[in-house]
N, C-alpha and C. Protein backbone atom coordinates (compact mmCIF):
# COMPACT_ATOMS: atom_id res chain seq x y z
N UNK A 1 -5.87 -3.98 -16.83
CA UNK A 1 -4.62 -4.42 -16.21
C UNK A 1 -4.47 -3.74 -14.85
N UNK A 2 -4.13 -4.46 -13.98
CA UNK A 2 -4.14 -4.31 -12.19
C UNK A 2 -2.83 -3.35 -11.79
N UNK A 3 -2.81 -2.24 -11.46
CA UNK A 3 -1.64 -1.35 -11.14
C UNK A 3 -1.45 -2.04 -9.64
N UNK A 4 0.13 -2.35 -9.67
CA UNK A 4 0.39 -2.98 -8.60
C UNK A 4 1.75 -1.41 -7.31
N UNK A 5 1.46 -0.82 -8.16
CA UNK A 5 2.99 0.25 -7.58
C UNK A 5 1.98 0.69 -5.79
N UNK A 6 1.17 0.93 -5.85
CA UNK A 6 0.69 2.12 -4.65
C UNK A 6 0.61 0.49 -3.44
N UNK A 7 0.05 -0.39 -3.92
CA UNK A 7 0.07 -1.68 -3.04
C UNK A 7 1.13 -2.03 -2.62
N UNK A 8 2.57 -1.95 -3.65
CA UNK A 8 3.71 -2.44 -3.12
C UNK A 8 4.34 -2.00 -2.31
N UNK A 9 4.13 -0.50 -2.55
CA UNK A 9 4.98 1.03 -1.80
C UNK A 9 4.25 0.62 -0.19
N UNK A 10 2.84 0.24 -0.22
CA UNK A 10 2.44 0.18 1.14
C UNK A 10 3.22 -0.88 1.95
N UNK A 11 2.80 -2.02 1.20
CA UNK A 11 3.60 -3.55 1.91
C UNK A 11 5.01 -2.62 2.19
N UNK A 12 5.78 -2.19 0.99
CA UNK A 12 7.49 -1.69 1.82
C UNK A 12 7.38 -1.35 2.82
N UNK A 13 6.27 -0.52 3.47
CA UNK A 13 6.36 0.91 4.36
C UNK A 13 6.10 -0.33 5.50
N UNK A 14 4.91 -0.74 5.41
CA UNK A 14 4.67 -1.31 6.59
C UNK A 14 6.12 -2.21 6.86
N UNK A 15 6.64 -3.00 6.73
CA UNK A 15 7.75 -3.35 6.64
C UNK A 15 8.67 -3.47 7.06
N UNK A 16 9.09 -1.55 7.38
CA UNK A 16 9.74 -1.30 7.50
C UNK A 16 11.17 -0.39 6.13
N UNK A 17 10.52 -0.97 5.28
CA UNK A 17 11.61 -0.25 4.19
C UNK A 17 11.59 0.73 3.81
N UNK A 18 12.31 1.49 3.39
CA UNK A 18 12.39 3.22 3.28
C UNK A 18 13.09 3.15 1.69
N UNK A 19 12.44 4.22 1.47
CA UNK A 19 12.91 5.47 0.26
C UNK A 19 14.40 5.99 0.43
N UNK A 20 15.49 5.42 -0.69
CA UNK A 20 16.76 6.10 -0.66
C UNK A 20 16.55 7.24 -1.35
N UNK A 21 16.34 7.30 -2.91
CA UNK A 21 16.31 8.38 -3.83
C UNK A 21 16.16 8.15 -5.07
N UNK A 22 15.96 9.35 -5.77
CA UNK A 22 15.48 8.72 -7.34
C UNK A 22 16.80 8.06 -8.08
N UNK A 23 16.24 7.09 -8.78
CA UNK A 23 17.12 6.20 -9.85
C UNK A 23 17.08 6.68 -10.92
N UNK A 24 17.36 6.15 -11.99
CA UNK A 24 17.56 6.67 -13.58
C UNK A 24 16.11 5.90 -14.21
N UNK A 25 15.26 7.34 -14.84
CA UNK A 25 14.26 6.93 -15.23
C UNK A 25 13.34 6.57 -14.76
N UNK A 26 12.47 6.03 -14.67
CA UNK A 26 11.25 6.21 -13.33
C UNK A 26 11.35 5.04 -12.39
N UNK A 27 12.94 4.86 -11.78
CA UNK A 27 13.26 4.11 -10.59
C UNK A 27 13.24 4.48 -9.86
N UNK A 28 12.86 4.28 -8.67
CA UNK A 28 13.40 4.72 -7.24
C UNK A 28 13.85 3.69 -6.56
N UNK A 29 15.11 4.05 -5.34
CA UNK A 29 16.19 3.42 -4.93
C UNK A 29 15.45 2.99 -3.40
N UNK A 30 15.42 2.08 -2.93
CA UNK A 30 14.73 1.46 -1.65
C UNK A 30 15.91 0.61 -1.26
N UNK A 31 15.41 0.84 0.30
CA UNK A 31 16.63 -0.12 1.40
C UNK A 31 15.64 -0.88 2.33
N UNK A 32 16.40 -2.42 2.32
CA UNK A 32 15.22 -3.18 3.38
C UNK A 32 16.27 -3.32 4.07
N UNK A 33 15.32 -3.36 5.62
CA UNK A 33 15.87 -3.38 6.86
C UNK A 33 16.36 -5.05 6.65
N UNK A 34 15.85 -5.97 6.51
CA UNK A 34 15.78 -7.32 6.23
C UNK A 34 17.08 -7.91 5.86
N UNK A 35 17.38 -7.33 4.37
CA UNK A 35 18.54 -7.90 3.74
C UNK A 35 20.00 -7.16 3.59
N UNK A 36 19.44 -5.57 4.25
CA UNK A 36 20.27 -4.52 4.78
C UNK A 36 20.88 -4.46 3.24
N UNK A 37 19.80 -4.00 2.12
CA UNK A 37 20.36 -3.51 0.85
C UNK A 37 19.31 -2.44 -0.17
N UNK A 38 20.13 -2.47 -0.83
CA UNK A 38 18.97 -1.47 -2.03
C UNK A 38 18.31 -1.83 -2.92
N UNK A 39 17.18 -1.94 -3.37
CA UNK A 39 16.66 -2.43 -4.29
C UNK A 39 16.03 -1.29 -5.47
N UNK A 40 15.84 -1.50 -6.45
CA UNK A 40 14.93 -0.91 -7.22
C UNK A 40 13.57 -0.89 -7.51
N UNK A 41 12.82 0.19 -7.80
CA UNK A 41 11.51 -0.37 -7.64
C UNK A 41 10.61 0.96 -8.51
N UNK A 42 10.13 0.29 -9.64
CA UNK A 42 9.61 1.40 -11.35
C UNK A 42 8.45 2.03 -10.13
N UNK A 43 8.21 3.06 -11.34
CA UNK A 43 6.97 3.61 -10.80
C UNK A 43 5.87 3.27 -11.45
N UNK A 44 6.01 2.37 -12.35
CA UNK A 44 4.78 2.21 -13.14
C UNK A 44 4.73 0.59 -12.97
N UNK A 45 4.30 -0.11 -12.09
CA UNK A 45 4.28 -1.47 -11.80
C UNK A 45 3.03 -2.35 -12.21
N UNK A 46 3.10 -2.62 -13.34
CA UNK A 46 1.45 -3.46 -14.14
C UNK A 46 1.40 -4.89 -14.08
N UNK A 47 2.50 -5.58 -13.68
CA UNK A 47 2.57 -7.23 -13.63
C UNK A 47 2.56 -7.39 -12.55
N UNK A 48 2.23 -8.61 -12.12
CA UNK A 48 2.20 -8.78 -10.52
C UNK A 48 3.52 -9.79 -10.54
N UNK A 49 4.22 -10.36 -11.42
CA UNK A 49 5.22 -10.72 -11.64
C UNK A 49 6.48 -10.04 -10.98
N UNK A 50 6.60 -8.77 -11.31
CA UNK A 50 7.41 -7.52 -11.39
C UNK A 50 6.82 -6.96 -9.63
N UNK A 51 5.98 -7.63 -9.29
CA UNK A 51 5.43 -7.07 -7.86
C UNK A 51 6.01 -7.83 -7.23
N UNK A 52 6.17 -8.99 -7.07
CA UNK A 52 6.46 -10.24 -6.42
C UNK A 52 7.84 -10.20 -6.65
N UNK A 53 8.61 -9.90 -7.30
CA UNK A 53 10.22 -9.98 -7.52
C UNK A 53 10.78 -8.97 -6.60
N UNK A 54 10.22 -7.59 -6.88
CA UNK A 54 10.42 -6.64 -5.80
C UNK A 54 9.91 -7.26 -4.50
N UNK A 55 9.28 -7.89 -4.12
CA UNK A 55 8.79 -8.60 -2.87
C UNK A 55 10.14 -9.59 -2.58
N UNK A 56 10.72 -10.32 -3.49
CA UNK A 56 11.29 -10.98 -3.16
C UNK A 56 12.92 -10.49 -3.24
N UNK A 57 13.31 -8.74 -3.60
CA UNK A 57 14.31 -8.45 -3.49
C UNK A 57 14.38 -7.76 -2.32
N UNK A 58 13.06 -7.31 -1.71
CA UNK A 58 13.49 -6.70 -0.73
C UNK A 58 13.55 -7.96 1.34
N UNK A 59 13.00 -9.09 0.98
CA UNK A 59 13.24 -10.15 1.38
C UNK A 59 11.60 -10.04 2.30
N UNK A 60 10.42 -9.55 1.68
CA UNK A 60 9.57 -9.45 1.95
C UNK A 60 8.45 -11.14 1.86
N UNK A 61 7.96 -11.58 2.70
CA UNK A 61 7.30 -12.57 2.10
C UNK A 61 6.03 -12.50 1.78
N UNK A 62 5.25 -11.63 0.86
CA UNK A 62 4.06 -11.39 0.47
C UNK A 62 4.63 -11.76 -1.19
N UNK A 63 2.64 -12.36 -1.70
CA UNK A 63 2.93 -13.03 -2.85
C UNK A 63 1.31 -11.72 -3.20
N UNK A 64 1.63 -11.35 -4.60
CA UNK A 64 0.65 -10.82 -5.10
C UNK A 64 -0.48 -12.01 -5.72
């Protein structure tokens, strides 16, 4: 199974999106410049499903 977390964290960065702070449980809190909000985003990311949603909360248009 394809770990998608270190790929996604990159796409954010390039981006533009930044690191707010830790969430409850192995969340961390992210802000896109884009949709000017916070999103959540696990640290343990194994679906590319769950990759692509975070893609699409932070208003990113990359498809895994």
């Amino acid at each position: 199974m394809a770990e998608y977390e270190k790929k996604v964290r990159e796409v954010l960065k390039k981006n533009g999106c930044s690191f707010v702070r830790r969430g409850k449980g192995d969340h961390d809190i992210w802000h896109s410049p884009l949709t000017s909000g916070n999103f959540p985003v696990d640290s343990k990311i194994k679906s590319r499903h769950i990759a692509n949603t975070i893609m699409k909360q932070s208003g990113i248009k990359h498809h895994f």
